[in-house]
Protein backbone atom coordinates (compact mmCIF):
# COMPACT_ATOMS: atom_id res chain seq x y z
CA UNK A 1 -9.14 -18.11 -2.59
CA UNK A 2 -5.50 -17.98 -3.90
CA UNK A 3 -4.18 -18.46 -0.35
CA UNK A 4 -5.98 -22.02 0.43
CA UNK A 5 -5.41 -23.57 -2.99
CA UNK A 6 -3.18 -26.99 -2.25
CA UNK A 7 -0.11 -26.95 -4.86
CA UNK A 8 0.47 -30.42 -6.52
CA UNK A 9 3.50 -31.73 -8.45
CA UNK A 10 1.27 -33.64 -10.75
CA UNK A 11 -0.28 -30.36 -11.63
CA UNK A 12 2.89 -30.16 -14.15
CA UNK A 13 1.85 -33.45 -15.69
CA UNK A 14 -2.19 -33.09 -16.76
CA UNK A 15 -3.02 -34.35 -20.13
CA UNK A 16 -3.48 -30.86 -22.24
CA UNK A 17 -2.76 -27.93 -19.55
CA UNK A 18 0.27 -26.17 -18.72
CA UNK A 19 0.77 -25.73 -14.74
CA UNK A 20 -0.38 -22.34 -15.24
CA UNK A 21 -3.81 -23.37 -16.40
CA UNK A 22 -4.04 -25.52 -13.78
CA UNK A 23 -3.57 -23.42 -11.30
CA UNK A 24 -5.89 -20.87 -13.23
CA UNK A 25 -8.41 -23.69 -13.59
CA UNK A 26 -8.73 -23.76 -9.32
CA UNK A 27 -8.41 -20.01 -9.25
CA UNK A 28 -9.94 -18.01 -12.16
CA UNK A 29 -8.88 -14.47 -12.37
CA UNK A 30 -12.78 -13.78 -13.00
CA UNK A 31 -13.61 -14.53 -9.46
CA UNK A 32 -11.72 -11.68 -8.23
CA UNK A 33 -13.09 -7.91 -7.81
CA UNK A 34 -9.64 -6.90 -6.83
CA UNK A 35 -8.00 -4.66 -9.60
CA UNK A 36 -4.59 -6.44 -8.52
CA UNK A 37 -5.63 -9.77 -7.96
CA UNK A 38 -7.46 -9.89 -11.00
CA UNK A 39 -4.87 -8.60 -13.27
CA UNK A 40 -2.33 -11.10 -12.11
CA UNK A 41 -2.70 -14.41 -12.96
CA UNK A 42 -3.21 -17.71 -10.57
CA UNK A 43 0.75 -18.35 -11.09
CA UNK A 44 1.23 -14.69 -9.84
CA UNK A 45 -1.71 -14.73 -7.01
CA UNK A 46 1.08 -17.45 -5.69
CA UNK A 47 3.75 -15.99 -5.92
CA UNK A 48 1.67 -13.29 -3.42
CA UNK A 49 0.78 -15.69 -1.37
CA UNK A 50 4.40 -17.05 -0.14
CA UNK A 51 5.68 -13.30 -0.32
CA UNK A 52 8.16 -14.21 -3.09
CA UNK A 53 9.01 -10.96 -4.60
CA UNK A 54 10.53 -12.10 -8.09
CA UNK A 55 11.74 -8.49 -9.41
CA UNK A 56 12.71 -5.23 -8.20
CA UNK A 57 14.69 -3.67 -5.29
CA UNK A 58 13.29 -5.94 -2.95
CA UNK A 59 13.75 -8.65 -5.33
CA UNK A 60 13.99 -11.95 -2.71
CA UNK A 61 16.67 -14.70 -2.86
CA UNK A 62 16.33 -18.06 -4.87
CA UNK A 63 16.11 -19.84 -1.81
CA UNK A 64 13.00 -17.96 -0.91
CA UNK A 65 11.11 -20.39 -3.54
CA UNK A 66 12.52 -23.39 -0.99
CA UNK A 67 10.78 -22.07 2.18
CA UNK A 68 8.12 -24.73 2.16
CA UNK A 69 7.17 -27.86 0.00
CA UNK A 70 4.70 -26.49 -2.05
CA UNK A 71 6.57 -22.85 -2.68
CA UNK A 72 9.20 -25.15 -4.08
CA UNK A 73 6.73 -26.50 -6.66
CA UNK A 74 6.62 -23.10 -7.84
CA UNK A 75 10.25 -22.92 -9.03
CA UNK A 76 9.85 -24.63 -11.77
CA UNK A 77 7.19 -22.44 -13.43
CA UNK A 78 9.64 -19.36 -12.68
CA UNK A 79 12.34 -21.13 -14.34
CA UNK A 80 10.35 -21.87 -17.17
CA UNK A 81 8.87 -17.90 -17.44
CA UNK A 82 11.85 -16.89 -17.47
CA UNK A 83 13.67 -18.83 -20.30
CA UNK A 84 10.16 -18.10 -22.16
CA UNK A 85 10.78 -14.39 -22.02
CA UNK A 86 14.24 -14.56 -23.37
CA UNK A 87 12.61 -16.98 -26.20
CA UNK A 88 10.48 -14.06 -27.37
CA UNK A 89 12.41 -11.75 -26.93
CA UNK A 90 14.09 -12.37 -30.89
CA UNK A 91 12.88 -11.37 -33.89
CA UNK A 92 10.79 -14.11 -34.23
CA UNK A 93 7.62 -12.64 -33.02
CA UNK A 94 7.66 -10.08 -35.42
CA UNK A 95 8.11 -12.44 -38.50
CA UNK A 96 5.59 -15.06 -37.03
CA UNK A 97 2.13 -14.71 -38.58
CA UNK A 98 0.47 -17.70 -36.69
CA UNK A 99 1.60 -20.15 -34.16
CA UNK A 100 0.40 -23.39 -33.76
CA UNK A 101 0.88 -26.18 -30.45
CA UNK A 102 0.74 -30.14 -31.65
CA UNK A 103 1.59 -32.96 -29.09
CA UNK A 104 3.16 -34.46 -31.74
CA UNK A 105 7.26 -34.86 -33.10
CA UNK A 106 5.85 -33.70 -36.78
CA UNK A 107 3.13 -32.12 -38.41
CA UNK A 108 1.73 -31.10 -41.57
CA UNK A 109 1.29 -27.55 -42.05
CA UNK A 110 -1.27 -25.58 -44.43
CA UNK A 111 -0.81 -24.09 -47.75
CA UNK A 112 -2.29 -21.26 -49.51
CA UNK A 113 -2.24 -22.11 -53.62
CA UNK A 114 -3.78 -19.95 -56.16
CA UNK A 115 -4.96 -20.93 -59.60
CA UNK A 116 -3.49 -18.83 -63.01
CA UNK A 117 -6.10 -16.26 -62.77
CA UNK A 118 -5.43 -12.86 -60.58
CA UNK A 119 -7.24 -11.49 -57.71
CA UNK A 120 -7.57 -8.52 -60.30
CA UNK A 121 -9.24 -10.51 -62.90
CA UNK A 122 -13.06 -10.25 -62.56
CA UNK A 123 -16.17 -12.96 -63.47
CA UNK A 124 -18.17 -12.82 -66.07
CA UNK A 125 -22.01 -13.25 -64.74
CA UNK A 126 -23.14 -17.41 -64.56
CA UNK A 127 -18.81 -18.17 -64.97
CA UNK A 128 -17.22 -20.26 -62.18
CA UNK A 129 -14.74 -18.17 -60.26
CA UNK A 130 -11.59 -18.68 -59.96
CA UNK A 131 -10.21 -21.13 -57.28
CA UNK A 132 -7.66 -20.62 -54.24
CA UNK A 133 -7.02 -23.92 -51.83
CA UNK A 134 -5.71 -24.48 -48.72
CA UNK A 135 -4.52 -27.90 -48.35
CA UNK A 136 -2.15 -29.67 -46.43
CA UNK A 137 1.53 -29.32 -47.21
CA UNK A 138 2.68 -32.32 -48.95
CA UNK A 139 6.02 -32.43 -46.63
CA UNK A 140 5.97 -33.19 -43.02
CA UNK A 141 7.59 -30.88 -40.83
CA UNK A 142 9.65 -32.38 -38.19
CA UNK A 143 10.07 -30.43 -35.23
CA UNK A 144 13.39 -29.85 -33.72
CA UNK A 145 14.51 -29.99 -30.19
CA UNK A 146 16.41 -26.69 -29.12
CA UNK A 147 17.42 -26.87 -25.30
CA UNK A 148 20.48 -26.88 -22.98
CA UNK A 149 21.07 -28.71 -19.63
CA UNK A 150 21.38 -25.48 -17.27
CA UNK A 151 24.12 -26.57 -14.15
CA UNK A 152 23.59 -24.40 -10.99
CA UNK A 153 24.12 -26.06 -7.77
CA UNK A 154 21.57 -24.64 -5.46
CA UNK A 155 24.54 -23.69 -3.22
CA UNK A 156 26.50 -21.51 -5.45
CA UNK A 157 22.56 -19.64 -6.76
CA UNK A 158 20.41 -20.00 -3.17
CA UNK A 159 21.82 -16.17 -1.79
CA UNK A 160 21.60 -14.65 -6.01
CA UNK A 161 18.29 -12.68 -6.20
CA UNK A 162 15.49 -13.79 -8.14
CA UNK A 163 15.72 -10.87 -10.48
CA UNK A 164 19.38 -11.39 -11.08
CA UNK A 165 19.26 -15.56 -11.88
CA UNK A 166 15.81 -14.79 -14.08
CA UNK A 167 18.10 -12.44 -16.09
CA UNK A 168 20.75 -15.27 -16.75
CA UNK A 169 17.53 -17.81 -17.73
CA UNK A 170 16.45 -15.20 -20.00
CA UNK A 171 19.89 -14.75 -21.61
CA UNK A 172 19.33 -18.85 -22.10
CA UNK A 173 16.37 -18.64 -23.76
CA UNK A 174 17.84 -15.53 -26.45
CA UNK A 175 20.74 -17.71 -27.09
CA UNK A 176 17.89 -20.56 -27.90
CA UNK A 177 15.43 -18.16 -29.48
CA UNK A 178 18.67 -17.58 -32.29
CA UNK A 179 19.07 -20.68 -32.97
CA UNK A 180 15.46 -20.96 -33.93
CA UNK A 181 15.91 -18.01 -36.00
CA UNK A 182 18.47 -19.93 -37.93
CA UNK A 183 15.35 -22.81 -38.81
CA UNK A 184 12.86 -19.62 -39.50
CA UNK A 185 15.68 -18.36 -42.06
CA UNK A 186 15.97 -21.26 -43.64
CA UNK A 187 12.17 -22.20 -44.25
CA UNK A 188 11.86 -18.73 -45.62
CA UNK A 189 14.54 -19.09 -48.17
CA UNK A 190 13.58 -22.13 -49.52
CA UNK A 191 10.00 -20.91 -50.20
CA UNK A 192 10.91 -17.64 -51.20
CA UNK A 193 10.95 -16.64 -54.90
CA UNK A 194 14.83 -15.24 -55.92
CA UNK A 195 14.04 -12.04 -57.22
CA UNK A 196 17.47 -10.42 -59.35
CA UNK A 197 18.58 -6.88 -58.65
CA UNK A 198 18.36 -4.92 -62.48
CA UNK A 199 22.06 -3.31 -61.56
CA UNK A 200 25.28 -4.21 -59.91
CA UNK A 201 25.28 -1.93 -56.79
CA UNK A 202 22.59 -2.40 -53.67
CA UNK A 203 20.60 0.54 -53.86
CA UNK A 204 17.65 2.16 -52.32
CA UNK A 205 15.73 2.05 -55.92
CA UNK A 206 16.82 -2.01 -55.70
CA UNK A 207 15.40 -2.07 -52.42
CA UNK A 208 12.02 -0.30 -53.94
CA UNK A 209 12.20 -2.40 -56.71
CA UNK A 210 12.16 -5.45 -54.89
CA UNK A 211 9.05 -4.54 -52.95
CA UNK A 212 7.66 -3.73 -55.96
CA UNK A 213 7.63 -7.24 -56.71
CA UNK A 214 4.82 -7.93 -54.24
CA UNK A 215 2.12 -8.34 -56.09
CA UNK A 216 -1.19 -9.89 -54.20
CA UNK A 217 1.01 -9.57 -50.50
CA UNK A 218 2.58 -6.60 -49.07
CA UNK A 219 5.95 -6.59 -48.32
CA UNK A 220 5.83 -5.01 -44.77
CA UNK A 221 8.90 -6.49 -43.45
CA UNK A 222 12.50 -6.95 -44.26
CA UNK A 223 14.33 -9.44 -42.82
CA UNK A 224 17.85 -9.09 -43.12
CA UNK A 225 21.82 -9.79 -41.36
CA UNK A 226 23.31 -6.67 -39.64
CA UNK A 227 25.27 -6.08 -42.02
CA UNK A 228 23.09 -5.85 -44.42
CA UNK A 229 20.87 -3.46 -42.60
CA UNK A 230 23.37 -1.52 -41.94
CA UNK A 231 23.53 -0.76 -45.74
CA UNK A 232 19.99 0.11 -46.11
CA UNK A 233 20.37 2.37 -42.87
CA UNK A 234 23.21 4.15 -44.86
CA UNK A 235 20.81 5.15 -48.15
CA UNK A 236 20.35 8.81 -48.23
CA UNK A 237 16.28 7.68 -49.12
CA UNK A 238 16.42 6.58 -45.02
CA UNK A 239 16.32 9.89 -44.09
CA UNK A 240 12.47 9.56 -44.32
CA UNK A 241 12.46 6.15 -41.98
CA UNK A 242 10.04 5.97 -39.50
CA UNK A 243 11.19 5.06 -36.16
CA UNK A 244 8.18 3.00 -33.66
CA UNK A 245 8.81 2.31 -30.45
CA UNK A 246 12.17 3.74 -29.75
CA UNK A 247 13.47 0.47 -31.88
CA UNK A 248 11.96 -0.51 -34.77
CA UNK A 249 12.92 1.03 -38.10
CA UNK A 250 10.34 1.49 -41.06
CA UNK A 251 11.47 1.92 -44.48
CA UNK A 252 9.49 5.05 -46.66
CA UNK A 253 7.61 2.58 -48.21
CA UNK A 254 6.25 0.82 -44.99
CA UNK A 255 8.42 -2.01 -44.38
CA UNK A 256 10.18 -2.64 -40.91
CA UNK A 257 13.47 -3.60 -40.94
CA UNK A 258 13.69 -6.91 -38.78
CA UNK A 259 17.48 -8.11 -38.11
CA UNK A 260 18.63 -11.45 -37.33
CA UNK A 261 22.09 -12.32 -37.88
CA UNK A 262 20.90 -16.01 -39.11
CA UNK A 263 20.29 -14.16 -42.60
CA UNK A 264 23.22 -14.40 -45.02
CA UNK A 265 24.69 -11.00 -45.23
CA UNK A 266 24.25 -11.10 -49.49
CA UNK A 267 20.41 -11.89 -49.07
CA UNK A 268 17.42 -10.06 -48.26
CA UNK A 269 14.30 -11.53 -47.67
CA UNK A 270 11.23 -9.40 -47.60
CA UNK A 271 7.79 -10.78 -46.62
CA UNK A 272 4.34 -10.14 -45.56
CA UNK A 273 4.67 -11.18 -41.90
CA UNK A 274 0.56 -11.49 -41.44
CA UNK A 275 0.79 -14.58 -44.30
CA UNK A 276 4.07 -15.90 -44.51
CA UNK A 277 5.42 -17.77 -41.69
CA UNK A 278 3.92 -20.17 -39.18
CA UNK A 279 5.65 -21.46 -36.47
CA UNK A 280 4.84 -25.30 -34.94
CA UNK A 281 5.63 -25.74 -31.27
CA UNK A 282 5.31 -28.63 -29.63
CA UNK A 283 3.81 -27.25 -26.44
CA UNK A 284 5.72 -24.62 -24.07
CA UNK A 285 9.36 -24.61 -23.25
CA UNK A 286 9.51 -27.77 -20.90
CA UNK A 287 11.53 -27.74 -17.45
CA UNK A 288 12.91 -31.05 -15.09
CA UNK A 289 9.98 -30.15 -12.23
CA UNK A 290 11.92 -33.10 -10.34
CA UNK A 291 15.41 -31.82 -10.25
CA UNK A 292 14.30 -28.02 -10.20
CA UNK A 293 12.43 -28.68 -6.88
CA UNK A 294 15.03 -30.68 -5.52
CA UNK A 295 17.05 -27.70 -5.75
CA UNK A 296 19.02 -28.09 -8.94
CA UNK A 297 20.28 -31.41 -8.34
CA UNK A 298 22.28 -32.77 -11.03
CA UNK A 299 21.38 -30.20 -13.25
CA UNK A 300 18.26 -29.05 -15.24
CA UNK A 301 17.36 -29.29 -18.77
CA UNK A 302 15.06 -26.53 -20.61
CA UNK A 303 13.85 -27.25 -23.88
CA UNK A 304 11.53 -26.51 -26.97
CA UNK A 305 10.29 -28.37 -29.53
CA UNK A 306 9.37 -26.37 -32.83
CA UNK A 307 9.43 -26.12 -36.38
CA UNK A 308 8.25 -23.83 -39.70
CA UNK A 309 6.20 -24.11 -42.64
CA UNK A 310 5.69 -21.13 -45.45
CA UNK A 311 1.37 -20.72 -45.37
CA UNK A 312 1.67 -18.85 -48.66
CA UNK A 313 4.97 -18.47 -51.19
CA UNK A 314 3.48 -15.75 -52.24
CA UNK A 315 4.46 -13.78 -49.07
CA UNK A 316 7.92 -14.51 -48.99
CA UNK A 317 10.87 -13.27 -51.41
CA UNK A 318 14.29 -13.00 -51.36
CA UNK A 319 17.13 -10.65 -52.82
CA UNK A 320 20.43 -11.52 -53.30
CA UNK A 321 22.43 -8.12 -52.60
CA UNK A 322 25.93 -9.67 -53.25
C-alpha cells in the first residue's frame, strides 16, 4: 500500500524512469479498487499519505513538504509539476503533432518526401506505384537547453502556501515555454513554403487564398503574432468564427487561430498541426533533487532540453502579410 512504500533519493536517478514511474512501478494505480486512489497517481497517493494538501483553501505551507525526511524527497517532484504545467500551458501543444524523448544532446528527426506524382494520380493495372519515403533528416537537430536558476531561500517561501509558490513555478515554466516557442517559430519558417498574397492589402479572401494553397495537408491552424490576429479578428468574414472552449478561435474555413508573439507580426504561417511539427525533448524538465530537499539551498536550477524538426514541408506554409 501507498502508506508503507519507503521513499528513496536515488529513485530520481534510475536509468530510463522518471521518479514518478518509480514510484508508480512500487504502487500501480491498477492495484487499487478505490475510485480515488486509483485515479490519482503513486506521486499523488503520497502526497495523501503525509497530508500535504498542494491546492485549494486548505492549501498547506511549503514547509509542510519538510516535516519528515522522506516527505522532503517529495519536493522536488512538486517543483518539477509545477514548472511542467506552466511549460504546457503555451501554444505549443496545439502546434505539436508528435513528441519524441532521446537521452541524447542531438538527434535526427524523420522526413516525409513525396515523389512528382499526386496522391490524385491513379495506377494503371501491373504499373509500380508511386513512391513516398520517410527517411532520416539529413541535418542533426541539436537540442537546446532552456532553464533558469530559481533563488528562494527556504526562509523567505517556508510560511507561502503550496498553491501560491506552484503558481510562481508555473509562471517560470510560461516564461520558458515562450522561449521555446521562439525555436518552434523558427523551424517552421524555414521549412515552410513562402506563399505571395495576389494584392496589396491583408484580406480575408488572402487569408482563404492562402489555405487554398494546401493541397495534400489541411491547413487547420494558423499560427500567427497578436497583432496579426488581431487583423484577422477584425475581417467582417469573422463574424462566422467558431469559438471552442471559451478560447480558441476557428476561422469559417476550419482553421484555429493559434497566437504566439514569437511570430513576426508581417508573417503568417498556416499548417496542418497533425503532420507538421515534432518536438525532441530530452527527457522531462529536470530539477536539483539535492538542493530542493535541502530546502533551497543555494538556489535551484529547472531546465529542459528540446528541439524541432518539420516531419513533412508539405504541412507547413507561410504568408508574408506586410
Amino acid at each position: 500500500m501507498y502508506n508503507t512504500i519507503k521513499i528513496e533519493k536515488g529513485f530520481y536517478n534510475l536509468s530510463g524512469k522518471t521518479f514518478s514511474q518509480a514510484l508508480e512501478a512500487i504502487d500501480p494505480s491498477e492495484n487499487y479498487t478505490d475510485e480515488a486512489l486509483r485515479k490519482a497517481d503513486a506521486f499523488e497517493r503520497q502526497l495523501k499519505r503525509f497530508d500535504i494538501k498542494v491546492r485549494g483553501v486548505n492549501a498547506d505551507k511549503v514547509d509542510k513538504f519538510f516535516q519528515s525526511a522522506e516527505s522532503a524527497l517529495l519536493f522536488p517532484e512538486f517543483v518539477r509539476r509545477a514548472v511542467e504545467s506552466g511549460l504546457n500551458s503555451g501554444c505549443l501543444n496545439k502546434i505539436t503533432a508528435a513528441v519524441s524523448i532521446t537521452d541524447g544532446i542531438d538527434c535526427r528527426g524523420i522526413v516525409l518526401t513525396d515523389g512528382t506524382q499526386e496522391y490524385t494520380e491513379t495506377t494503371a493495372v501491373g504499373a509500380e506505384l508511386p513512391e513516398s519515403s520517410i527517411t532520416l533528416s539529413s541535418e542533426v537537430i541539436a537540442l537546446k537547453k532552456y532553464g533558469r536558476l530559481i533563488n528562494a531561500p527556504y526562509e523567505a517561501v517556508r510560511q507561502q502556501r503550496l498553491d501560491v509558490f506552484a503558481a510562481a513555478l508555473r509562471a517560470v515554466g510560461a516564461k520558458l515555454a515562450k522561449a521555446i516557442e521562439s525555436a518552434a517559430v523558427a523551424t517552421l519558417t524555414a521549412s515552410g513554403d513562402s506563399v505571395a498574397m495576389s494584392g496589396g492589402t491583408f484580406n480575408y479572401a488572402e487569408l482563404a487564398a492562402f489555405w487554398g494553397n494546401f493541397k495534400s495537408c489541411n491547413m487547420n491552424a494558423i499560427l500567427c503574432s497578436p497583432a496579426a490576429a488581431a487583423k484577422i479578428l477584425a475581417f467582417d468574414e469573422m463574424n462566422k468564427t467558431v469559438t471552442t472552449g471559451g478560447c480558441n478561435t476557428v476561422t469559417p474555413f476550419g482553421a484555429e487561430i493559434v497566437v504566439s508573439p514569437a511570430v513576426d507580426d508581417n508573417t503568417v504561417i498556416g499548417l496542418d498541426k497533425t503532420c507538421a511539427l515534432e518536438m525532441i525533448r530530452g527527457g522531462e524538465v529536470s530539477v536539483d533533487v539535492d538542493k530542493l530537499i535541502s530546502k533551497l539551498s543555494d538556489g535551484a536550477a529547472v531546465a529542459v532540453n528540446v528541439g524541432f524538426s518539420v516531419i513533412s514541408s508539405d504541412a507547413v506554409k507561410t504568408l508574408a502579410i506586410a
